[in-house]
N, C-alpha and C. Protein backbone atom coordinates (compact mmCIF):
# COMPACT_ATOMS: atom_id res chain seq x y z
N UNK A 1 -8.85 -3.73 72.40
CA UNK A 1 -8.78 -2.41 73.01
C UNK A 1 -10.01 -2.22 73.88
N UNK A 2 -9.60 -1.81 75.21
CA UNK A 2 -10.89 -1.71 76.06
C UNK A 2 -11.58 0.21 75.92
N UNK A 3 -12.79 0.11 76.21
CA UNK A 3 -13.47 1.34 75.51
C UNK A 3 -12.61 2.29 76.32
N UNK A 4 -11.94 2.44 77.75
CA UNK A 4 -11.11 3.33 78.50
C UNK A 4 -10.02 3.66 77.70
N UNK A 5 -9.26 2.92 76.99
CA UNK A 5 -7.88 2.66 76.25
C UNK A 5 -8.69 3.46 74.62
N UNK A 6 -9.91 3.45 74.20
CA UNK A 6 -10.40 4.09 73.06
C UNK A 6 -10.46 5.11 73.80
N UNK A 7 -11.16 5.78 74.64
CA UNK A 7 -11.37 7.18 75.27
C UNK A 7 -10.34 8.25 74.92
N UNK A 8 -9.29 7.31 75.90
CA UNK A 8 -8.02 7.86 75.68
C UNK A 8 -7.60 8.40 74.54
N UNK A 9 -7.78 7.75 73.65
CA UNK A 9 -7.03 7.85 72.31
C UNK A 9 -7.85 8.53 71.40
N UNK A 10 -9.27 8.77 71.78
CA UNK A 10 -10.05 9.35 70.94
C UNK A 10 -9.87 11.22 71.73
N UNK A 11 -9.30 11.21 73.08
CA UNK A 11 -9.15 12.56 73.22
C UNK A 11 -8.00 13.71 72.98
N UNK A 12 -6.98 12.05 72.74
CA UNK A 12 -5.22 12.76 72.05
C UNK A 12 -5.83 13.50 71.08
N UNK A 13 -6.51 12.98 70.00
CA UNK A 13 -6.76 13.02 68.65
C UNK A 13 -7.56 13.87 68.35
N UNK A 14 -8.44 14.16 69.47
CA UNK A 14 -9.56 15.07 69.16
C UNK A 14 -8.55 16.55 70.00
N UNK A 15 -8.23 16.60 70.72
CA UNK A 15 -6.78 17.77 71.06
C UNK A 15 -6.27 18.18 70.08
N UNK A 16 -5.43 17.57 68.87
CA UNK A 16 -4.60 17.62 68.46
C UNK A 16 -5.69 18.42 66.75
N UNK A 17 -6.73 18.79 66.71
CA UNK A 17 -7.40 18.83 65.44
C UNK A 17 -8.02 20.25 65.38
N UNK A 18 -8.04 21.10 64.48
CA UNK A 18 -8.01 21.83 64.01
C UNK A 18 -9.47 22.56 64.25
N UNK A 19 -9.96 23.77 64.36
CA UNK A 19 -11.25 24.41 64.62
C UNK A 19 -11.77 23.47 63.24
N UNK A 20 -11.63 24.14 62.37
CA UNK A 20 -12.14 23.49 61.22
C UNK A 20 -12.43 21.97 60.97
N UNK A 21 -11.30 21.16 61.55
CA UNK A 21 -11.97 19.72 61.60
C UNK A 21 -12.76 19.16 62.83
N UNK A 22 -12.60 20.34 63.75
CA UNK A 22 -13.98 20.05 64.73
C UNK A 22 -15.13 20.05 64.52
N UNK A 23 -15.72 21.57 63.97
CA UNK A 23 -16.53 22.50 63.55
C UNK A 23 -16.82 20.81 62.35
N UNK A 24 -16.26 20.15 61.47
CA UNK A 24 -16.79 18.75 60.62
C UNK A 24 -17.15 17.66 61.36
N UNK A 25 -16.29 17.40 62.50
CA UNK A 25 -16.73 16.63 63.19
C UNK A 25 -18.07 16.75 63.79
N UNK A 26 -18.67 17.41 64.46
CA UNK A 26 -19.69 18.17 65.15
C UNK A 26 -20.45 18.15 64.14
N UNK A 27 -20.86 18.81 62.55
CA UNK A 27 -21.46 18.87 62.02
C UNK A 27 -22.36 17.47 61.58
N UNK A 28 -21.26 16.60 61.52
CA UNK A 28 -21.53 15.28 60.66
C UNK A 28 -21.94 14.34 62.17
N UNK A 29 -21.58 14.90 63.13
CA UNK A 29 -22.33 13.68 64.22
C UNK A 29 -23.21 14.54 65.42
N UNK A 30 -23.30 15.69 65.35
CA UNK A 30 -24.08 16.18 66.31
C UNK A 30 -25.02 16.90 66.22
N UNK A 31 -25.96 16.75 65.98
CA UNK A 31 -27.16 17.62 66.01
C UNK A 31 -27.27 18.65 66.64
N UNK A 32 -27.69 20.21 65.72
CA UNK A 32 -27.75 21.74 66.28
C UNK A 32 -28.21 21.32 67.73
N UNK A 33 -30.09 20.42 67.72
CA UNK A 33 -30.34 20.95 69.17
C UNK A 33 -29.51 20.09 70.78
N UNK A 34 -28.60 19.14 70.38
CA UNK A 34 -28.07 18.53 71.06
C UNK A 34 -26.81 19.62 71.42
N UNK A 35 -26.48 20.21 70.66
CA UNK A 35 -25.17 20.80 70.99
C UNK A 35 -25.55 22.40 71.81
N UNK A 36 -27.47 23.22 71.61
CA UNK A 36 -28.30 24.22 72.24
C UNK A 36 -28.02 23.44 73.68
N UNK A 37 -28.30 22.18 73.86
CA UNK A 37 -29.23 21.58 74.58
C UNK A 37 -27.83 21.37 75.96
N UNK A 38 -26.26 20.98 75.19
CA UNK A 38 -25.38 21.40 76.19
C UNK A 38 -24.95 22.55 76.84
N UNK A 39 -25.24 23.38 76.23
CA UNK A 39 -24.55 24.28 76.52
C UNK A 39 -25.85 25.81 77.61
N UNK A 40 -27.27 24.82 77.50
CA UNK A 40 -28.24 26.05 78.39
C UNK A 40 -28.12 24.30 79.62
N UNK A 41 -27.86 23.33 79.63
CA UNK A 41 -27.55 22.21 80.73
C UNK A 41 -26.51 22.72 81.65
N UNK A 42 -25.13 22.94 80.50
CA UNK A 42 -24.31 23.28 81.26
C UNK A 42 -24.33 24.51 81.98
N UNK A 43 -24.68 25.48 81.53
CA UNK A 43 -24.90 26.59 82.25
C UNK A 43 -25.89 26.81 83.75
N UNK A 44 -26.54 26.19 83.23
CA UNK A 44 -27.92 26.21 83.99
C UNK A 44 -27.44 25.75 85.74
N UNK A 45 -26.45 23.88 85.23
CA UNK A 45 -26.27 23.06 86.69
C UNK A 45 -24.46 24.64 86.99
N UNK A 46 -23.64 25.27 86.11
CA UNK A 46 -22.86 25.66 87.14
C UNK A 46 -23.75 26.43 87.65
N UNK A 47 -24.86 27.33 87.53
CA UNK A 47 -25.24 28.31 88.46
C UNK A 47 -25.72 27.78 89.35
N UNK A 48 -26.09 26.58 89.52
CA UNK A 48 -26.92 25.99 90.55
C UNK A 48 -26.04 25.20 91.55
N UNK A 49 -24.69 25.45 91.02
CA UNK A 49 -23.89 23.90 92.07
C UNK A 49 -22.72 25.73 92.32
N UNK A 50 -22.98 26.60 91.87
CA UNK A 50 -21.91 27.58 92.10
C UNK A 50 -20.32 27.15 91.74
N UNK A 51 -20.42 26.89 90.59
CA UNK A 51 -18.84 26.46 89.55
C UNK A 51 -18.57 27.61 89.06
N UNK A 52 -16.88 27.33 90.03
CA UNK A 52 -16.25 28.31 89.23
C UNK A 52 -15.86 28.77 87.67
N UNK A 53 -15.48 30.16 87.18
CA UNK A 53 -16.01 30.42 86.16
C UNK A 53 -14.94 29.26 84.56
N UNK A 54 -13.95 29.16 85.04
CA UNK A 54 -13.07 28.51 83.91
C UNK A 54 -13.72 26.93 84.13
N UNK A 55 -13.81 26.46 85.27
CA UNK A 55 -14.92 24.87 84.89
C UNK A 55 -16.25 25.06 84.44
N UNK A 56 -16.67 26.29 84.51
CA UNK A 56 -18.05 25.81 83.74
C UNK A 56 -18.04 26.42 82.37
N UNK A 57 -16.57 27.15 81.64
CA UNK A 57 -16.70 26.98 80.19
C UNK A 57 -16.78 26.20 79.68
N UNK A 58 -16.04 25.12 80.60
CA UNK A 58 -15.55 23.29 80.04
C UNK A 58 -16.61 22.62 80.35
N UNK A 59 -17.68 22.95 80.60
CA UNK A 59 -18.81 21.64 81.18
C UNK A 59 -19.51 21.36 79.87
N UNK A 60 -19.64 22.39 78.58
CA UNK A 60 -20.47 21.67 77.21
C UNK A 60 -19.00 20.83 76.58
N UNK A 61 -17.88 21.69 76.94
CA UNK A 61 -17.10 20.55 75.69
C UNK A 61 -17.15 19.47 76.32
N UNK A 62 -17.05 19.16 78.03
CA UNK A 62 -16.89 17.29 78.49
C UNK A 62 -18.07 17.01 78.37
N UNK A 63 -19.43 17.52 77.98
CA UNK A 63 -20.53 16.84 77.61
C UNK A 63 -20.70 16.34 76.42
N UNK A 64 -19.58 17.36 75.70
CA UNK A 64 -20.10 16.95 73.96
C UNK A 64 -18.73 15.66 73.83
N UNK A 65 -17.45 15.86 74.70
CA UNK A 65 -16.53 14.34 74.40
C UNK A 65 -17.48 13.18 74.68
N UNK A 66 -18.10 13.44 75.86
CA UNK A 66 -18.81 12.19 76.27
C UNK A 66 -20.05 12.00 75.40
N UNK A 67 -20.32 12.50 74.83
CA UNK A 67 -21.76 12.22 73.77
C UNK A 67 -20.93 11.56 72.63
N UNK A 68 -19.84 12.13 71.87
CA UNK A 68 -18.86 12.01 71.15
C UNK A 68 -18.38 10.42 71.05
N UNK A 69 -17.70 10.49 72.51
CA UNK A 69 -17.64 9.02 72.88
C UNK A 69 -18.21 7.79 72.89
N UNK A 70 -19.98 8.12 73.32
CA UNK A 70 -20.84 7.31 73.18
C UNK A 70 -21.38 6.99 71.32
N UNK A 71 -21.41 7.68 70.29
CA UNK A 71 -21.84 7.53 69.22
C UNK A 71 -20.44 6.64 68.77
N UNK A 72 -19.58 7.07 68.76
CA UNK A 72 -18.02 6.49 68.38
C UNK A 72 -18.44 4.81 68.60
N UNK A 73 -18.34 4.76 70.39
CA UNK A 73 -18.97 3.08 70.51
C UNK A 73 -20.36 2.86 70.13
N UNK A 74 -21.08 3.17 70.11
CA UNK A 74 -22.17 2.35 69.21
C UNK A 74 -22.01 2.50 67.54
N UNK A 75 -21.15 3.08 66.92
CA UNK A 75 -20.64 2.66 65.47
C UNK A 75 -19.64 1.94 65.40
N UNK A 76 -19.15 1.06 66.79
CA UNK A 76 -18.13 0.21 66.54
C UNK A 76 -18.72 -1.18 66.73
N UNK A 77 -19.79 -0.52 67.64
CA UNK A 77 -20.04 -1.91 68.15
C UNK A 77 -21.97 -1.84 68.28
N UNK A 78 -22.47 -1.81 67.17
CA UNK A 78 -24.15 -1.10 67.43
C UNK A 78 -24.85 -2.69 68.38
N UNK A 79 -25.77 -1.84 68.96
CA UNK A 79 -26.06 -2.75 69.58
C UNK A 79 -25.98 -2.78 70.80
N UNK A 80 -24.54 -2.98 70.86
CA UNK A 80 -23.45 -3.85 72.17
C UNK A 80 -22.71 -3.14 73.09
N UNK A 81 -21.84 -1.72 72.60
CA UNK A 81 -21.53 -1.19 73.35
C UNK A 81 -19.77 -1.66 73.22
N UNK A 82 -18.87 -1.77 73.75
CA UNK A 82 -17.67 -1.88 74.09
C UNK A 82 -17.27 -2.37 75.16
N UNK A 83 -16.44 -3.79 75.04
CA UNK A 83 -16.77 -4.89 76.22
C UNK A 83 -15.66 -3.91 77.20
N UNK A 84 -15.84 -4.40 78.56
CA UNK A 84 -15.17 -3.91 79.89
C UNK A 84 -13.64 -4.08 79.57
């Protein structure tokens, strides 16, 4: 499975899950100030790039898939990453 083909499948799955098994997920892999730290980032670049208001609610959750994403592959593969 190439890490694009995991992406994928790690965002059906993460769609499909419950406040409550987010709110576990998040707890058990994301650190309070990492999750402060998206959400005054995200705010900060829409005022500065002038994003409209429904894309820049979404700019901490595609920061926190992609942080999400990145811990996922380095517990699959520490080290190394997820070949091309």
């Amino acid at each position: 499975m190439t890490f694009e083909e995991m992406a994928w499948d790690f965002v059906e799955v993460f769609d499909e899950l419950e406040i409550e098994q987010i709110n576990e997920v998040l707890a058990k892999n994301v650190p309070y100030q990492t999750l402060e730290f998206f959400n005054k980032y995200s705010s900060d670049f829409a005022q500065m790039t002038e994003t409209d208001v429904q894309t820049s609610k979404q700019l901490p959750n595609l920061m926190l898939i992609g942080y999400l994403l990145r811990v996922l592959e380095e517990r699959l593969q520490p080290g190394e990453g997820l070949p091309d």
